[in-house]
N, C-alpha and C. Protein backbone atom coordinates (compact mmCIF):
# COMPACT_ATOMS: atom_id res chain seq x y z
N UNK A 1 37.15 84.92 -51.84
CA UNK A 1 35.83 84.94 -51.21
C UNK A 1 35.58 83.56 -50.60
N UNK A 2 35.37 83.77 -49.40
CA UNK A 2 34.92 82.22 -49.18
C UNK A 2 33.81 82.00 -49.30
N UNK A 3 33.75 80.00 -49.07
CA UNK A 3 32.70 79.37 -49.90
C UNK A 3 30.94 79.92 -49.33
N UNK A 4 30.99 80.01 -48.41
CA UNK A 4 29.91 80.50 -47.76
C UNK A 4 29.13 82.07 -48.46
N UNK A 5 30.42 82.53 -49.13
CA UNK A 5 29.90 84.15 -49.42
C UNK A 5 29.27 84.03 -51.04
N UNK A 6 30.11 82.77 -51.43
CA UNK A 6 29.79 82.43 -53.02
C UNK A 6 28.89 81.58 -52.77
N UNK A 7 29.05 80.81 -52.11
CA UNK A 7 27.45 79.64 -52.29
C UNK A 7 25.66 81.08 -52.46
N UNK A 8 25.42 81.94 -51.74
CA UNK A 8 24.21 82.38 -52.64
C UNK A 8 24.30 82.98 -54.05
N UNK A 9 25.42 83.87 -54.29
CA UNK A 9 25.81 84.09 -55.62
C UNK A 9 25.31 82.72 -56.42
N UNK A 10 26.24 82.10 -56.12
CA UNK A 10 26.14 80.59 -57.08
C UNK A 10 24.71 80.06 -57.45
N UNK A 11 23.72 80.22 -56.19
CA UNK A 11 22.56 79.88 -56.28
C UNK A 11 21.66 80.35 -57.22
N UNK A 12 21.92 82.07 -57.20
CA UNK A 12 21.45 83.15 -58.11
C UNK A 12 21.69 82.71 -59.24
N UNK A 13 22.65 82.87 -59.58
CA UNK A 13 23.38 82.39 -61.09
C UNK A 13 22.65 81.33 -61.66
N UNK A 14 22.86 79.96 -60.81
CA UNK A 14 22.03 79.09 -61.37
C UNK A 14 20.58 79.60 -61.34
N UNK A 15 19.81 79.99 -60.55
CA UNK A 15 18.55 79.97 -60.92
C UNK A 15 18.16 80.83 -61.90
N UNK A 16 18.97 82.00 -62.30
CA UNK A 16 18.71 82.90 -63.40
C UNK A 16 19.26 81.84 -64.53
N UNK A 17 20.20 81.13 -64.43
CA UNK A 17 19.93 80.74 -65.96
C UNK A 17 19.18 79.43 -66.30
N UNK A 18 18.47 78.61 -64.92
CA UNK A 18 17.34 78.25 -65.21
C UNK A 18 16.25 78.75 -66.20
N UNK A 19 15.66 79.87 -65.24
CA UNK A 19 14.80 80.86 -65.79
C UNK A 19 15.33 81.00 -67.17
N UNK A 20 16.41 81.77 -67.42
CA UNK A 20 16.49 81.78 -68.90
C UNK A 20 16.39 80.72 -69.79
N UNK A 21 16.79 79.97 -69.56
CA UNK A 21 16.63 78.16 -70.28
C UNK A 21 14.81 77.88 -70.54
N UNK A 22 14.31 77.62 -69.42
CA UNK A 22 12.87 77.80 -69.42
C UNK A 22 12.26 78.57 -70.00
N UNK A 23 12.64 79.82 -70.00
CA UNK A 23 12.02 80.68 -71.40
C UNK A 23 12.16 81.12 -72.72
N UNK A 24 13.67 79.91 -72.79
CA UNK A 24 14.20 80.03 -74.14
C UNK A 24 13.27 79.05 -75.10
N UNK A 25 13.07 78.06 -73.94
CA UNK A 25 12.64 76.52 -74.34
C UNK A 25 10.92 76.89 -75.05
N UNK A 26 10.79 77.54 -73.71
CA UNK A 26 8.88 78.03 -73.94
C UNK A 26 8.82 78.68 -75.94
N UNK A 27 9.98 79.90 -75.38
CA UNK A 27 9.60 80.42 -76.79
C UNK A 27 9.77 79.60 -78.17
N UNK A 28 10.40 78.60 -77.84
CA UNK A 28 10.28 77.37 -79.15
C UNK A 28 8.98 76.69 -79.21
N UNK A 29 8.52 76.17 -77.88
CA UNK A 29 7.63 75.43 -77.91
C UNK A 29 6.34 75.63 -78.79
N UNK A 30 6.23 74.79 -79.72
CA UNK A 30 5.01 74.70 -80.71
C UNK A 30 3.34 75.13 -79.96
N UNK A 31 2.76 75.82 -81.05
CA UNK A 31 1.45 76.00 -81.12
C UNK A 31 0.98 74.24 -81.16
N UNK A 32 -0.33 74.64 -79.84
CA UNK A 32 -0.71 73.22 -79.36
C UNK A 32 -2.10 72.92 -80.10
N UNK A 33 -2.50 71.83 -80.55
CA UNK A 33 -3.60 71.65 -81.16
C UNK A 33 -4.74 71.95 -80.45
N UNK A 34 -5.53 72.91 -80.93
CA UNK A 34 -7.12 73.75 -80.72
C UNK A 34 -8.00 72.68 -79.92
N UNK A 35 -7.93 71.75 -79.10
CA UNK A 35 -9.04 70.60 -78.74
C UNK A 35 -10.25 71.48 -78.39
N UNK A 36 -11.43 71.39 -79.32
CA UNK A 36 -12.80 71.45 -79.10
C UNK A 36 -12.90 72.70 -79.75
N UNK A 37 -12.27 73.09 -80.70
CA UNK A 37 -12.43 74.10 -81.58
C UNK A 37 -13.91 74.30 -82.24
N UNK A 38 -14.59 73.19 -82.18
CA UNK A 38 -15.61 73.38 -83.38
C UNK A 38 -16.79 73.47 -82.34
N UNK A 39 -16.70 73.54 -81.24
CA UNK A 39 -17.38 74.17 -80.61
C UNK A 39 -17.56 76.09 -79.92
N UNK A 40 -16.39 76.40 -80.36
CA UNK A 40 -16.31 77.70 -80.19
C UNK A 40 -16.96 78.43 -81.26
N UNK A 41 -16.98 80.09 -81.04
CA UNK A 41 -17.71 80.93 -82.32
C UNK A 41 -17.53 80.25 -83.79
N UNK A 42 -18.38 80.38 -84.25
CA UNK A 42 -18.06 80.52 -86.03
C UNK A 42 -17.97 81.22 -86.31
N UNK A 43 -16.73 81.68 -87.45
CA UNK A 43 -16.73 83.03 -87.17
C UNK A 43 -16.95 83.94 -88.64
N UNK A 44 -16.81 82.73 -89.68
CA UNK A 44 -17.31 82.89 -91.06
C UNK A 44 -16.77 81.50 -91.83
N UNK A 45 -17.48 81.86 -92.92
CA UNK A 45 -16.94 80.90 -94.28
C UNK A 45 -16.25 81.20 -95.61
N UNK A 46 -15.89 80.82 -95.92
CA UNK A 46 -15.90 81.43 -97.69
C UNK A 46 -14.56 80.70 -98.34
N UNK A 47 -14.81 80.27 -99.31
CA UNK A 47 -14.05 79.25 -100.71
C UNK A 47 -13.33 80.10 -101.36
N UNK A 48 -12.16 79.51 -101.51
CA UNK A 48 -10.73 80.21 -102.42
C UNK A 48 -11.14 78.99 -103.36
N UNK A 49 -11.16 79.75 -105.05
CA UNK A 49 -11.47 78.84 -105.95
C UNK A 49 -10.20 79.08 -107.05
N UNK A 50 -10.40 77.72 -108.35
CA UNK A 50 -9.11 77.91 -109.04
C UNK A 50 -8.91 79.40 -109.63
N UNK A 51 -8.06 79.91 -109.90
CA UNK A 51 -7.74 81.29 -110.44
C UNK A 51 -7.14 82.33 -109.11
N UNK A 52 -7.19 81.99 -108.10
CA UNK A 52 -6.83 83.08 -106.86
C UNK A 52 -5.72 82.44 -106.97
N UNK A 53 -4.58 83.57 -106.47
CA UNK A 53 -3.00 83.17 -106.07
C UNK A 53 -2.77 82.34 -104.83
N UNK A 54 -3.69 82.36 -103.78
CA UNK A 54 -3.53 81.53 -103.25
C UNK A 54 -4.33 79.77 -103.26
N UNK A 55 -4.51 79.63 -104.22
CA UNK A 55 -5.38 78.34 -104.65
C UNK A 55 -4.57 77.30 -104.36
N UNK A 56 -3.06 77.16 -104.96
CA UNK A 56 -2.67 76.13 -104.88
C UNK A 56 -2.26 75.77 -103.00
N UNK A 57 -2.37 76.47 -102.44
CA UNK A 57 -2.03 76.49 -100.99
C UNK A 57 -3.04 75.79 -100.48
N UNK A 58 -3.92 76.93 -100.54
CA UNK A 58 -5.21 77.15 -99.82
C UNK A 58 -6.57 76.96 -100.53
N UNK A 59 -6.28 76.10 -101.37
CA UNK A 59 -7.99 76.28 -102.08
C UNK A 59 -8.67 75.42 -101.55
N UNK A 60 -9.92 75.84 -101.71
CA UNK A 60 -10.98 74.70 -100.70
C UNK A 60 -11.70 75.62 -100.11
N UNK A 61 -12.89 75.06 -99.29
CA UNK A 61 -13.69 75.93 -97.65
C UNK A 61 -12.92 75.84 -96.61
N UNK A 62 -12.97 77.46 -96.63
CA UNK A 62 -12.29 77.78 -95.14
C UNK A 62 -13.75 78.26 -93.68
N UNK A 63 -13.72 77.47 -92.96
CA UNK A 63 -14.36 77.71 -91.69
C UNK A 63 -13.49 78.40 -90.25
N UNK A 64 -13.61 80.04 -89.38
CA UNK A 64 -12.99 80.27 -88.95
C UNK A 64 -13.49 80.01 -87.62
N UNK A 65 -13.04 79.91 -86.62
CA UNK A 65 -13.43 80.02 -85.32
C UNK A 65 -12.71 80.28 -84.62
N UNK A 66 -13.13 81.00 -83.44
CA UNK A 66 -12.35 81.97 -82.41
C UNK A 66 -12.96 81.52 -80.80
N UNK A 67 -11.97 81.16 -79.82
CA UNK A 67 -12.42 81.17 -78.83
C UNK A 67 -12.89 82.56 -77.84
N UNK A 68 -13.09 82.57 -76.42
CA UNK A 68 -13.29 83.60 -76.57
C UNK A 68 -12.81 84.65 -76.31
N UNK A 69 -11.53 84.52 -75.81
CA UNK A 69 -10.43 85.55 -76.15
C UNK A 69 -10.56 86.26 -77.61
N UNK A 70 -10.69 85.72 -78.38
CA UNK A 70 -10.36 86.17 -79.47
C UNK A 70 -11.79 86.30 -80.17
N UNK A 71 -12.68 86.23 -80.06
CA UNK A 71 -14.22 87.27 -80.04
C UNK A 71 -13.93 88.46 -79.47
N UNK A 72 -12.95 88.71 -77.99
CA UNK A 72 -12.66 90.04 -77.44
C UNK A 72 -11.71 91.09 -78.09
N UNK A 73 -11.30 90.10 -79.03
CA UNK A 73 -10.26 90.50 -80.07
C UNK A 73 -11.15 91.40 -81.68
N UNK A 74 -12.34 90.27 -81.70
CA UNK A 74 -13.12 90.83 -82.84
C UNK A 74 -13.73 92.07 -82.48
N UNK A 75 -14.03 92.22 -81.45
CA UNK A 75 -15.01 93.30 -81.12
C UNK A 75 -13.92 94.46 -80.90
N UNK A 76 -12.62 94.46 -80.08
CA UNK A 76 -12.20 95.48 -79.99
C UNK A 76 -10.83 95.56 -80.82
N UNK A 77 -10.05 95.09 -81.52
CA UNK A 77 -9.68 95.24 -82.72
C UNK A 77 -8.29 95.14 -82.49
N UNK A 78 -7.79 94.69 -80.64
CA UNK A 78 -6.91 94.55 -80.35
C UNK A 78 -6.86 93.00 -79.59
N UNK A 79 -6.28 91.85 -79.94
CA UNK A 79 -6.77 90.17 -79.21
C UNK A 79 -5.60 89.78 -78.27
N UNK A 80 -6.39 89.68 -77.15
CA UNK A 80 -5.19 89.62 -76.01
C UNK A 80 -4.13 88.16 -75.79
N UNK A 81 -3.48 88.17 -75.16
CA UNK A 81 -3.15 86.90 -74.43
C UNK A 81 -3.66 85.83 -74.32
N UNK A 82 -3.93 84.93 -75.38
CA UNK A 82 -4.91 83.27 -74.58
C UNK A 82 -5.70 83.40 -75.76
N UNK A 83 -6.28 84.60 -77.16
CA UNK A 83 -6.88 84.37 -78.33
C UNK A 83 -6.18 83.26 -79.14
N UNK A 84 -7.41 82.54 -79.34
CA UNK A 84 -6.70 81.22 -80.08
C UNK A 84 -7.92 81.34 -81.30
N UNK A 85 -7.55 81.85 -83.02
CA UNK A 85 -8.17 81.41 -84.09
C UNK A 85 -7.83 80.57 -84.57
N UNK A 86 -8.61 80.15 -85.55
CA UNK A 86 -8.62 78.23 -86.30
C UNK A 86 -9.24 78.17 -87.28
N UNK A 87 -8.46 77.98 -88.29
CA UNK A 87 -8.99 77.83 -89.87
C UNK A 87 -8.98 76.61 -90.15
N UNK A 88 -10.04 75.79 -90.41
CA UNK A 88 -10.08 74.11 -90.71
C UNK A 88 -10.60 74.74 -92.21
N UNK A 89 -9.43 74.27 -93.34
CA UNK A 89 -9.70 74.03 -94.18
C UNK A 89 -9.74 72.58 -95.16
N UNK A 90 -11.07 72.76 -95.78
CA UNK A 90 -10.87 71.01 -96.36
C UNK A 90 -11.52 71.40 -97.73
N UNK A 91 -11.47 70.19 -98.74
CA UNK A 91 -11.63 70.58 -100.03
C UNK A 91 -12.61 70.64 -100.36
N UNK A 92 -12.87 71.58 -101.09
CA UNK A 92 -14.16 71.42 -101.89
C UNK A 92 -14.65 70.63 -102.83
N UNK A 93 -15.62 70.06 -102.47
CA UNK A 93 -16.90 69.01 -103.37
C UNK A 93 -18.00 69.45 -103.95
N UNK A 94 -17.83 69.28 -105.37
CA UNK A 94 -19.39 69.55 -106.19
C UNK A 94 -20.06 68.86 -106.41
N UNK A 95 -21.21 68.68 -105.91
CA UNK A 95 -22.35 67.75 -106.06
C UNK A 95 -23.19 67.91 -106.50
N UNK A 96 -24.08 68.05 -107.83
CA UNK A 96 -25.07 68.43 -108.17
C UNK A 96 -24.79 69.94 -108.98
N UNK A 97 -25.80 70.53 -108.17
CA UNK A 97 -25.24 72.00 -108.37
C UNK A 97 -25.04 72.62 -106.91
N UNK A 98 -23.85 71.75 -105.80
CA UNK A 98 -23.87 72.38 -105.06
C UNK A 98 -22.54 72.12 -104.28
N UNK A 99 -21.99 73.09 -103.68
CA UNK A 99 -20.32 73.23 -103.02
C UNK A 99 -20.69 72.88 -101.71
N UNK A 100 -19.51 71.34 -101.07
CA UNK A 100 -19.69 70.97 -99.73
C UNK A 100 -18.58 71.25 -99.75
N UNK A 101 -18.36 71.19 -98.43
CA UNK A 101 -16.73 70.72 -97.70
C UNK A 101 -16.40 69.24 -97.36
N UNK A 102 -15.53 68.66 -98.08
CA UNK A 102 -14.66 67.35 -98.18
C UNK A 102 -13.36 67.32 -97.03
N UNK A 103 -12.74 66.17 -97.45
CA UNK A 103 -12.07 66.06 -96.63
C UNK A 103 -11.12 67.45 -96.28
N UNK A 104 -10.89 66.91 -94.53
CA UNK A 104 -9.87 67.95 -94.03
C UNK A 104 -8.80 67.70 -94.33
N UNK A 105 -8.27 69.29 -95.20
CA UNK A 105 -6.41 69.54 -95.60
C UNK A 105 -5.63 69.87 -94.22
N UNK A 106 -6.25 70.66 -93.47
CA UNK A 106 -5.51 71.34 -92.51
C UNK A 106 -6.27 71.83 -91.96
N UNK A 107 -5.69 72.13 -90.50
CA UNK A 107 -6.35 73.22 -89.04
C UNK A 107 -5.33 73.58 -89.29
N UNK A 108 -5.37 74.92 -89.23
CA UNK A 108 -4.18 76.24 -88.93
C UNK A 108 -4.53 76.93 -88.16
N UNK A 109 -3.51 77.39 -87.11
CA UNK A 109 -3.91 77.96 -85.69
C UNK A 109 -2.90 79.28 -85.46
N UNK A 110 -3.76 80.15 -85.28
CA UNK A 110 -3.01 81.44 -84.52
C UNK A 110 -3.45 81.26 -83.12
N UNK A 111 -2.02 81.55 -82.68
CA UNK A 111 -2.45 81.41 -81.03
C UNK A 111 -1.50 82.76 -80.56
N UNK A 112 -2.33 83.98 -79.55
CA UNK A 112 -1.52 84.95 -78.66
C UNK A 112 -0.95 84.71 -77.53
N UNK A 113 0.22 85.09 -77.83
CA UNK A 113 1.34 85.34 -76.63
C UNK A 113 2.29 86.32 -76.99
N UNK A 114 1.78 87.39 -76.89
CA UNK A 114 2.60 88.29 -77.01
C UNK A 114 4.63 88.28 -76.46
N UNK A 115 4.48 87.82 -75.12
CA UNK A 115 6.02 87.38 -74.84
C UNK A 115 6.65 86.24 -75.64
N UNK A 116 5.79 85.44 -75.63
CA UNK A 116 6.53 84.14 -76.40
C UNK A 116 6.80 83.92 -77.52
N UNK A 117 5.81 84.72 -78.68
CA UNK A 117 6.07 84.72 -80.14
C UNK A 117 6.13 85.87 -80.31
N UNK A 118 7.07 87.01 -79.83
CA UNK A 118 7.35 88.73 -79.92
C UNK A 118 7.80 88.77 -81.41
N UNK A 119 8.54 88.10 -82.02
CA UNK A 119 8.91 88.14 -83.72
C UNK A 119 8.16 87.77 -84.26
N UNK A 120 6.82 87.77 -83.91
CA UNK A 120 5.90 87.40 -84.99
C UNK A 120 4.77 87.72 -84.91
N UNK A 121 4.43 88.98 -84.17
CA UNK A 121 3.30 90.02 -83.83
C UNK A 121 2.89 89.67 -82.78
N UNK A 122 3.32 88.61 -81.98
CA UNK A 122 2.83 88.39 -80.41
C UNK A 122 1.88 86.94 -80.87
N UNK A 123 1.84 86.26 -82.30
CA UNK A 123 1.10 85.35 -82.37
C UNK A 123 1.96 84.35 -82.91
N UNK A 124 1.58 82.92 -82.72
CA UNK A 124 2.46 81.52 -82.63
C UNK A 124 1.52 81.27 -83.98
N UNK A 125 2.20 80.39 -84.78
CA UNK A 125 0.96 79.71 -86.06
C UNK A 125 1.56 78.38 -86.33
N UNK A 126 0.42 77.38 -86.70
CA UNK A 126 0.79 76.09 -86.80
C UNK A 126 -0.21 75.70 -87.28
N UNK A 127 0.11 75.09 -88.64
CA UNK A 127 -1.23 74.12 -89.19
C UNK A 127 -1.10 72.68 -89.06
N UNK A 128 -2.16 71.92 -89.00
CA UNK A 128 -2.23 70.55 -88.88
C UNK A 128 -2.24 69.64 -89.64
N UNK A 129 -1.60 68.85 -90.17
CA UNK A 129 -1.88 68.29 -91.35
C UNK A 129 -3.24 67.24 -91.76
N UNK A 130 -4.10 67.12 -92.12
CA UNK A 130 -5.16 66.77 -92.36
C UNK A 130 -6.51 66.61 -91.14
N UNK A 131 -6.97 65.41 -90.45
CA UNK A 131 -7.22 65.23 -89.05
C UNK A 131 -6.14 64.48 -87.94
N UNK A 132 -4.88 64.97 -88.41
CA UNK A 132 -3.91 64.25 -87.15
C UNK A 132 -3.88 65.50 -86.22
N UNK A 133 -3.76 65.31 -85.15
CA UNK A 133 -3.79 66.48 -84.18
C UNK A 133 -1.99 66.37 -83.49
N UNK A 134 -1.04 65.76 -84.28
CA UNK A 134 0.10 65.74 -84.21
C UNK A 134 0.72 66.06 -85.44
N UNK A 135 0.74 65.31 -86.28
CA UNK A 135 1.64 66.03 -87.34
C UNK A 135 1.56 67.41 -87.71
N UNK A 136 2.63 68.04 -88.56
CA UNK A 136 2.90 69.79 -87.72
C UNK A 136 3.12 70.01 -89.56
N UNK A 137 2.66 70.69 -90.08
CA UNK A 137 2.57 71.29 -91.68
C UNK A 137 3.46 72.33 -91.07
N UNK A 138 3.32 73.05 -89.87
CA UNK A 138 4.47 74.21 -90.36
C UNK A 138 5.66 74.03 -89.34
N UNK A 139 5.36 73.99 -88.07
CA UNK A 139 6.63 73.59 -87.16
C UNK A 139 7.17 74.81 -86.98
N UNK A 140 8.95 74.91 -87.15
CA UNK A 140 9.65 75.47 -86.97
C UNK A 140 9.64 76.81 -88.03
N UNK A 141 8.87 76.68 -88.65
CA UNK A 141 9.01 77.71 -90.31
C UNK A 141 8.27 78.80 -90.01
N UNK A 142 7.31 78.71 -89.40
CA UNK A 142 6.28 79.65 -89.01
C UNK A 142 6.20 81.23 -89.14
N UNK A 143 7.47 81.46 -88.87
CA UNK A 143 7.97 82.68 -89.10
C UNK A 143 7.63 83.53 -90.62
N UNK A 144 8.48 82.75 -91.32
CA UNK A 144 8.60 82.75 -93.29
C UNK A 144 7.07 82.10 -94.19
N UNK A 145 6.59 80.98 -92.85
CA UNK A 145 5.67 80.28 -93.81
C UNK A 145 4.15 81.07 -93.75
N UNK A 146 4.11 81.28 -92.13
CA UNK A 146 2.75 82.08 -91.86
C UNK A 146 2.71 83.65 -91.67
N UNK A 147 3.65 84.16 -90.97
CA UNK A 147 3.88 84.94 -90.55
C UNK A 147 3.97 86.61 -91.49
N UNK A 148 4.91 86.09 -92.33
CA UNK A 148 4.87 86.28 -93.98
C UNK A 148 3.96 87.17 -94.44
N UNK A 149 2.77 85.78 -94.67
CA UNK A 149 1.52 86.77 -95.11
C UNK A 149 0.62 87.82 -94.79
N UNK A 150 0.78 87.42 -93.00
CA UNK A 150 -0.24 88.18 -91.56
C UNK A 150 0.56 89.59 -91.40
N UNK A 151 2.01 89.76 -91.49
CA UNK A 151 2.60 91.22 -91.67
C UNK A 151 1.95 92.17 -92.33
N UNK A 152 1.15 92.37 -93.31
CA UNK A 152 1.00 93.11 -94.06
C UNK A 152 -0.44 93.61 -92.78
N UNK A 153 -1.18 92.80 -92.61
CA UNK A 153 -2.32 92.67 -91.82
C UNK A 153 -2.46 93.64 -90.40
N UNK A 154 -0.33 94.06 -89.68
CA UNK A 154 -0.47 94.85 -88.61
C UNK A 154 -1.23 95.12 -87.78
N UNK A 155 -2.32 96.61 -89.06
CA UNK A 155 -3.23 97.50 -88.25
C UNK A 155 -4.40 96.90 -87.86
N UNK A 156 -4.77 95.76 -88.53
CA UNK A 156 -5.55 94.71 -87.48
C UNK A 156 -5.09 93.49 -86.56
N UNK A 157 -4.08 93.59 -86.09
CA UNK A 157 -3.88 92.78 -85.29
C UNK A 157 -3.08 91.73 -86.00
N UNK A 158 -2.88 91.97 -87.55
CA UNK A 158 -2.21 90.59 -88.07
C UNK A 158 -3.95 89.57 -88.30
N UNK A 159 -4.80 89.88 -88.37
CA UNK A 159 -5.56 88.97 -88.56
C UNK A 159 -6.59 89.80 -89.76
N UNK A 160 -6.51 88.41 -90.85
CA UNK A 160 -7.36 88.45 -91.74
C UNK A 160 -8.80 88.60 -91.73
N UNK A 161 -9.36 87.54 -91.37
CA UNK A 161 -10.60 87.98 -90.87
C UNK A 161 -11.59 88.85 -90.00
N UNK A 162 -12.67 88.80 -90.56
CA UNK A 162 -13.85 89.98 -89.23
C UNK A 162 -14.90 89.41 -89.23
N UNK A 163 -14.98 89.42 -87.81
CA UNK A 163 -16.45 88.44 -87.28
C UNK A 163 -17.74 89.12 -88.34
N UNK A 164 -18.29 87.93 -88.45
CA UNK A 164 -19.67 88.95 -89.27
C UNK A 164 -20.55 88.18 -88.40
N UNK A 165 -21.80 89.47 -88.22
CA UNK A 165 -22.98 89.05 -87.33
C UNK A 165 -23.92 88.62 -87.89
């Protein structure tokens, strides 16, 4: 074949495995930190205390919030593309006779993309480690670490929570 007949082939080739590279890369790419989360819905509260199985994880006040993709998600029971929820959990403080929220343990983030995180219900998860908006509590694990628990969850979307009005 001469070079003229292979040079667009060649072109093809390369640009398809561009494309594939680029979307190999994407589907690694980490859940990005929530900026301005605590301005979106609230979406509830409520304290995991000592004695629950998940205490040693997760104990403390959990505060949820949903942008608003994912309000479109609460209401219709299916959360599209671009729903981003956010669990800032921090510890609980007794003062008196009364339960605050102390310092922040973690932001944990579900974020939808159905193409990009397809092994894991179409949602990416990543918690934050305390208030750094870089260090990564789950990273690469996400799968086994978060994912895990939200399976059972399916027939809602993989999501624990429900907006209360």
């Amino acid at each position: 074949m001469p070079n003229s007949a292979r040079s667009p082939l060649v072109h093809l080739a390369a640009a398809v495995a561009l494309a594939l590279a680029a979307a190999a890369a994407d589907a690694g790419a980490p859940v990005p930190y929530p900026e301005g989360y605590r301005q979106w819905t609230h979406v509830k509260s409520m304290q995991i205390l000592p004695g629950h199985p998940l205490y040693d994880a997760f104990g403390g006040v959990h505060h949820i919030y949903a942008n608003a993709k994912a309000m479109q998600g609460y209401r219709d029971g299916r959360f599209p593309d671009g729903a981003v929820i956010v669990f800032d959990l921090r510890d609980a403080r007794t003062e008196g006779s009364a339960v605050t929220a102390g310092a922040r343990k973690v932001v944990g983030v579900m974020h939808r993309d159905a193409k990009r995180w397809a092994d894991t219900g179409g949602w990416g998860f990543e918690g934050f480690k305390g208030d750094s908006r870089t260090e990564r509590a789950v990273g690469a694990d996400a799968k086994t670490a978060c994912f895990g628990c939200h399976a059972p969850q399916q027939a809602r979307d993989y999501v624990f929570s429900a907006f209360e009005r």
